[in-house]
Protein backbone atom coordinates (compact mmCIF):
# COMPACT_ATOMS: atom_id res chain seq x y z
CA UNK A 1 78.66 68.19 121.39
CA UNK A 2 82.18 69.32 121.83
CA UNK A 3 82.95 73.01 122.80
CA UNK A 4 86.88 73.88 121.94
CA UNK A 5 87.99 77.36 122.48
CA UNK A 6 91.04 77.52 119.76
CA UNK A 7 93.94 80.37 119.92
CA UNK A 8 95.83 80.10 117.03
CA UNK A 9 98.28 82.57 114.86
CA UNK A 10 96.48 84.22 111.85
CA UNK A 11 99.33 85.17 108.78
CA UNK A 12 96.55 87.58 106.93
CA UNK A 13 96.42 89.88 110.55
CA UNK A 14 99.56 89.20 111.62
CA UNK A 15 98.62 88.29 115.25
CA UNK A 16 96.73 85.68 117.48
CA UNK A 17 93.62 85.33 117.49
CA UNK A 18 90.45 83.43 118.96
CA UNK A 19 87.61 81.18 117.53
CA UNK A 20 85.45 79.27 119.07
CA UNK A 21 83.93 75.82 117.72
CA UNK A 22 81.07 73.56 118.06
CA UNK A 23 81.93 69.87 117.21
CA UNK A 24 79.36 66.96 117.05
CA UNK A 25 80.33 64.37 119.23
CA UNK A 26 78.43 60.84 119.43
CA UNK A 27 76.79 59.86 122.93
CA UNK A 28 74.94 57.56 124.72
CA UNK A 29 74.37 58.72 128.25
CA UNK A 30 74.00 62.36 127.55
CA UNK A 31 70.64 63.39 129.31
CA UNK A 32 68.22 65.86 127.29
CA UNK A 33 70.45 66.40 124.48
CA UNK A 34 70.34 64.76 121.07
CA UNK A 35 73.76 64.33 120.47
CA UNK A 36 75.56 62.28 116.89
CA UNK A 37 77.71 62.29 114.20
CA UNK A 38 77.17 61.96 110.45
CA UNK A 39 80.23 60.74 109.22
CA UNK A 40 84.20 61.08 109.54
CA UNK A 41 83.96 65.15 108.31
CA UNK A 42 81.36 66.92 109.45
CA UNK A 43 78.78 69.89 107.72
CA UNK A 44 79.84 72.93 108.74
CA UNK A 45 78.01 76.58 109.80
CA UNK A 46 80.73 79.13 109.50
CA UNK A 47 78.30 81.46 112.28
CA UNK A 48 79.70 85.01 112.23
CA UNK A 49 78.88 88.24 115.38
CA UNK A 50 77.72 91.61 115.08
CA UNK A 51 79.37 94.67 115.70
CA UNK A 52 79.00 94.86 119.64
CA UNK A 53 80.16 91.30 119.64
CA UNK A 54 82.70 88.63 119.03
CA UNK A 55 83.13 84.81 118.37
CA UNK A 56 81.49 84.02 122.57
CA UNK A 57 78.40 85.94 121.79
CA UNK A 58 76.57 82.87 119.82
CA UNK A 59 76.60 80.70 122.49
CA UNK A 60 75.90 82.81 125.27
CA UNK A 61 72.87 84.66 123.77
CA UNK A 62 71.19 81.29 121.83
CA UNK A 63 71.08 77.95 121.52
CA UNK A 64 73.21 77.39 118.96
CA UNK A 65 74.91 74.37 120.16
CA UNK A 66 71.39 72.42 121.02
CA UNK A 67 70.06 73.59 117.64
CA UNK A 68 73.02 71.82 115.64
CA UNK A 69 73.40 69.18 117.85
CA UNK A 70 70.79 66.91 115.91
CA UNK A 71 71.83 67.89 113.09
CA UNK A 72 75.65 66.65 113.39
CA UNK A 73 76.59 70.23 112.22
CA UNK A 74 79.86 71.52 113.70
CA UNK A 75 79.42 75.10 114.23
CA UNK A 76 82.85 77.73 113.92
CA UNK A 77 82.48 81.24 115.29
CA UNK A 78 85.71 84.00 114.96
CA UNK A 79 86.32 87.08 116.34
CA UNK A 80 86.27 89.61 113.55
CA UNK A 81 86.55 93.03 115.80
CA UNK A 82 85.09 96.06 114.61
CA UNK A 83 85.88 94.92 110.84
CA UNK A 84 82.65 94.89 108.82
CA UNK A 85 84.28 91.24 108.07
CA UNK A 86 86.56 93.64 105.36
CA UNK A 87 90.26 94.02 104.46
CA UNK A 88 90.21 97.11 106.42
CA UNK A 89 91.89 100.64 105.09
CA UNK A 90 93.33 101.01 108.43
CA UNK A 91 93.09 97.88 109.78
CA UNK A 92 93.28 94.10 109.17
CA UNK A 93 92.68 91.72 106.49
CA UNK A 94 89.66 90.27 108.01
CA UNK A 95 88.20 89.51 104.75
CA UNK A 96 90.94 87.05 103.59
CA UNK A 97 91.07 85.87 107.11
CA UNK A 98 87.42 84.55 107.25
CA UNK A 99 86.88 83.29 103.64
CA UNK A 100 90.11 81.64 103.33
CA UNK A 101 92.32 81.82 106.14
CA UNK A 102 90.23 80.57 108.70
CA UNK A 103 88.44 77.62 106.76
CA UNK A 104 91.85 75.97 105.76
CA UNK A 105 93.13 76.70 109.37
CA UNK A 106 89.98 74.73 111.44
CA UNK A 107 89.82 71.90 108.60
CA UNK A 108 93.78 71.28 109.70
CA UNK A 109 92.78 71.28 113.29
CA UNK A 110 89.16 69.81 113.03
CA UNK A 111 86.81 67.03 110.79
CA UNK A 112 85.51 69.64 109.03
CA UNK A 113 83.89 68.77 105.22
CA UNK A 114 85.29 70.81 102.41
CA UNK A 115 82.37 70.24 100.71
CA UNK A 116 80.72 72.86 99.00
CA UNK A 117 76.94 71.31 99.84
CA UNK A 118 78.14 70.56 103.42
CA UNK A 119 79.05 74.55 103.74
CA UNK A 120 76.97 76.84 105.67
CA UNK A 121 77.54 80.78 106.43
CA UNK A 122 75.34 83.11 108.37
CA UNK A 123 75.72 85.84 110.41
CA UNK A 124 73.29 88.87 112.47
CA UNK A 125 73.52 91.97 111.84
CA UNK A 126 77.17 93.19 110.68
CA UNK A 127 77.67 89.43 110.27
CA UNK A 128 74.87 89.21 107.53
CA UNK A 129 76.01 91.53 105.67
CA UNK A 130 79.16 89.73 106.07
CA UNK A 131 78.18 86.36 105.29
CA UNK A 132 76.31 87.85 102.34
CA UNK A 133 79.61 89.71 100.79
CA UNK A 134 81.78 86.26 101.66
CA UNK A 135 79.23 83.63 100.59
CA UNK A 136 78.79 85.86 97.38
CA UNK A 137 82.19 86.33 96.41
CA UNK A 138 83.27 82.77 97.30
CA UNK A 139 80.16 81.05 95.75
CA UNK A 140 82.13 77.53 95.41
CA UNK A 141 82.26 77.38 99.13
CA UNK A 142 78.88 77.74 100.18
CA UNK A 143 75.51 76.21 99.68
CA UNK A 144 73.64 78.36 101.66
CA UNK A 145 73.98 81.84 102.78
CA UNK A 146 71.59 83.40 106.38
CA UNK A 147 71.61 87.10 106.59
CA UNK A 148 69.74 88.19 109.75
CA UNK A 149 68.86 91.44 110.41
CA UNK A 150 70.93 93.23 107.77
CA UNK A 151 71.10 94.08 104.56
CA UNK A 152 73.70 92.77 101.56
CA UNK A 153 74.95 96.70 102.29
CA UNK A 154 73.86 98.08 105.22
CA UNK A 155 74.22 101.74 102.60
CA UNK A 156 70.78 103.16 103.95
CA UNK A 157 72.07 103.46 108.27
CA UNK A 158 71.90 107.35 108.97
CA UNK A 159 75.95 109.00 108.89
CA UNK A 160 75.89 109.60 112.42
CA UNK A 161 79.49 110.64 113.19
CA UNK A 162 80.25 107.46 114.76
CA UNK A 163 79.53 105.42 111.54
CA UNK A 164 81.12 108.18 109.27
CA UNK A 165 84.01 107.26 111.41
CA UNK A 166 83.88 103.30 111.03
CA UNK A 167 83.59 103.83 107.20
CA UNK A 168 86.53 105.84 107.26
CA UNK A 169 88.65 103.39 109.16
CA UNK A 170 87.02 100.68 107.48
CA UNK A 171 87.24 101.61 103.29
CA UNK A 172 88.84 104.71 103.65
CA UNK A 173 85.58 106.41 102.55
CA UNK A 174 81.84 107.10 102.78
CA UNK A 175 81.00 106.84 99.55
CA UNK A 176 80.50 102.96 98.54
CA UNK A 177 80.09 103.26 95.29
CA UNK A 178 83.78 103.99 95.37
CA UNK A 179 84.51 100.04 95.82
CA UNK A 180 82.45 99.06 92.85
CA UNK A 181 84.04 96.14 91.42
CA UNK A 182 85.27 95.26 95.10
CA UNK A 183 84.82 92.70 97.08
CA UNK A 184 82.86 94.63 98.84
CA UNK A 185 80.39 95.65 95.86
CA UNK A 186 77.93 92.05 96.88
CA UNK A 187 75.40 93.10 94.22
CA UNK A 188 77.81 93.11 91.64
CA UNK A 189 79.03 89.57 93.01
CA UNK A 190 75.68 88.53 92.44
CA UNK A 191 75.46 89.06 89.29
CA UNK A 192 78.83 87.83 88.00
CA UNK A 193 77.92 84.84 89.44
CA UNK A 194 75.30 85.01 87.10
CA UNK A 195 77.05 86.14 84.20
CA UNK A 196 79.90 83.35 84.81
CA UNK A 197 77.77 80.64 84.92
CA UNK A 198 79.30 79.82 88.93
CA UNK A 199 77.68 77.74 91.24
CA UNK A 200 74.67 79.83 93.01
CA UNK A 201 74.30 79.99 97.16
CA UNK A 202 71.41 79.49 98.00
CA UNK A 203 69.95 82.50 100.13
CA UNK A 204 67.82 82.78 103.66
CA UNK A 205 66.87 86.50 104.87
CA UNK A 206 65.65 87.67 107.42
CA UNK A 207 64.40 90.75 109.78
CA UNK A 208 62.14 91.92 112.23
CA UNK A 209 59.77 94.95 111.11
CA UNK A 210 61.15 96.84 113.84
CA UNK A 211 64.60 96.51 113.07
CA UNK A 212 66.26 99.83 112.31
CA UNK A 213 67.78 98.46 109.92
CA UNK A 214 64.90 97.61 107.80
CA UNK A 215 65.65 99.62 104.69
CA UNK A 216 69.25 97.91 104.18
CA UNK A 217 66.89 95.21 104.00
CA UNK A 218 64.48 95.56 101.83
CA UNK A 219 67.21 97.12 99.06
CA UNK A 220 68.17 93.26 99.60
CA UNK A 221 65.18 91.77 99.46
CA UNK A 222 64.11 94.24 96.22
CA UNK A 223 67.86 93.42 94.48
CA UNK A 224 67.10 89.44 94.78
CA UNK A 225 63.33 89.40 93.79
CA UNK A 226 63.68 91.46 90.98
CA UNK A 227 66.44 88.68 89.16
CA UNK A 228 64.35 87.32 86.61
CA UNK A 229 63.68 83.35 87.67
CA UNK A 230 64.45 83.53 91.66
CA UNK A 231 68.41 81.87 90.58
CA UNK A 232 69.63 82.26 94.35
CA UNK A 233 66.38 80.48 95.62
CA UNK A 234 65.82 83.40 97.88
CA UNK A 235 63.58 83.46 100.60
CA UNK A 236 62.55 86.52 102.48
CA UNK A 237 60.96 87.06 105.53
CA UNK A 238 60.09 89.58 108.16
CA UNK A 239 58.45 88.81 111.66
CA UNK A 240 57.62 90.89 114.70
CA UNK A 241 60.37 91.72 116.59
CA UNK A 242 63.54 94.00 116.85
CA UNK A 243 67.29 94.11 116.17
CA UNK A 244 67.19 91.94 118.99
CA UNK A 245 68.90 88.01 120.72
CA UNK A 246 65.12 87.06 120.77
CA UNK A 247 65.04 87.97 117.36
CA UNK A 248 67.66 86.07 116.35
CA UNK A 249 67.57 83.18 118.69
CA UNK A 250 64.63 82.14 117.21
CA UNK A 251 65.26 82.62 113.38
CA UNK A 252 68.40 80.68 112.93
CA UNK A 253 66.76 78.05 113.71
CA UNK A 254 64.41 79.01 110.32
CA UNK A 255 67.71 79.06 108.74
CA UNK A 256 68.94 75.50 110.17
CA UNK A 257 65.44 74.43 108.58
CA UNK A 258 65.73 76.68 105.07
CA UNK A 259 69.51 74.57 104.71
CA UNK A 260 67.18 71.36 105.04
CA UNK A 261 69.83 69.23 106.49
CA UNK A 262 68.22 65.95 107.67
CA UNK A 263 69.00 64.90 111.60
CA UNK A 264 71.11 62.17 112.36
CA UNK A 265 69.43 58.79 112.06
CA UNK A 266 69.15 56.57 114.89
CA UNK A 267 70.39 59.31 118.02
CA UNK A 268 70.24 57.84 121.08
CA UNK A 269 69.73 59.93 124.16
């Protein structure tokens, strides 16, 4: 595998910015790692951070890179700041940077597949809810959505004055049912999917039972199990454990299983 740190110009914030990208590379020699390609583009896991965190955090808390490595799945992670992954009130367009900025950006740089079943997005924490609101409203870009440790709207965290203030800066207000209709409204992106007849992510989710987040969660989990038919194939889950890097070390690598892509054929180490 091929780690590339990219610094690039982004037109929807209006400044640089920094991503950094996991690329299957074919080998031979390499000792204890299964290392291939699958073909001249490669599946892609658009991996996103949490709050405390940015595009390095990935790799230096998991595995990531060994994890994907047998799967020839190229791995992108940005920097999204403090954003909630939205097109901020008082901030930047992270939003349009991430769902369509960013893809069109690495597939001029990289081999990356523009295909909708070789599409991937998860995220932890401020990223699931992220990956949830972006694989939702862009539901011909994804096959698969992994929300870990979060909830589709994280709407049940306690206002501590902190968070009042990140909502503020972030949609301008504290009450979310102000951005019905929004992107930012996943529930209702849910369901227009359904009503539209568009193509339908599947969905992985995931969370420890003592995860403070746990009630974001299960207003998730009770959303998507109460649609008549499963249409999302949704699977939930909860395990021991916290809001935690052990937590989440070990359950993408449910989520590398729940996309069910195949390993490379024929990897020599």
């Amino acid at each position: 595998m091929a780690l590339i740190h990219a610094n690039f110009f982004s037109e929807s914030l209006g400044m640089c910015v920094a991503c950094d990208v996991i690329l299957p590379q074919r080998a031979t020699k390499q000792i204890g790692m299964a290392a291939s390609v699958r073909a001249d583009k490669h599946p892609t896991l658009w991996l996103l951070h949490g709050a405390s965190d940015n595009h390095t955090i990935w790799q230096r808390r998991t595995s990531i890179e060994r994890y994907a490595a047998p799967l020839g799945l190229a791995v992108v992670m940005p920097n999204a700041h403090l954003s909630s992954y939205a097109n901020m009130k008082h901030g930047g367009n992270y939003y349009t940077y991430v769902s369509e900025e960013l893809p069109r950006i690495m597939r001029s740089m990289f081999p990356l597949s523009d295909k909708r079943e070789e599409n991937f997005i998860a995220g932890l924490s401020m990223g699931g809810a992220g990956c949830m609101k972006i694989g939702l409203n862009n539901p011909e870009n994804y096959a698969a959505i992994g929300c870990l440790s979060a909830g589709a709207v994280n709407r049940s965290l306690q206002l501590t004055p902190e968070r009042v203030r990140r909502m503020e800066m972030t949609y301008g207000t504290t009450d979310l049912s102000a951005l019905h209709g929004t992107e930012e409204d996943v529930f209702g992106a849910a369901q227009r999917i359904l009503d539209e007849g568009k193509p339908r992510p599947r969905i992985f989710h995931s969370i420890g039972t003592e995860d403070f987040v746990l009630a974001s969660a299960h207003e998730t989990r009770d959303f998507f199990t109460g649609l008549e038919g499963n249409p999302f194939d949704y699977h939930y889950e909860e395990h021991p454990g916290a809001h935690t890097w052990e937590y989440w070390d070990e359950h993408i690598q449910d989520f590398l299983r729940f996309i069910d892509l195949k390993p490379v054929d024929n990897i020599r180490n």
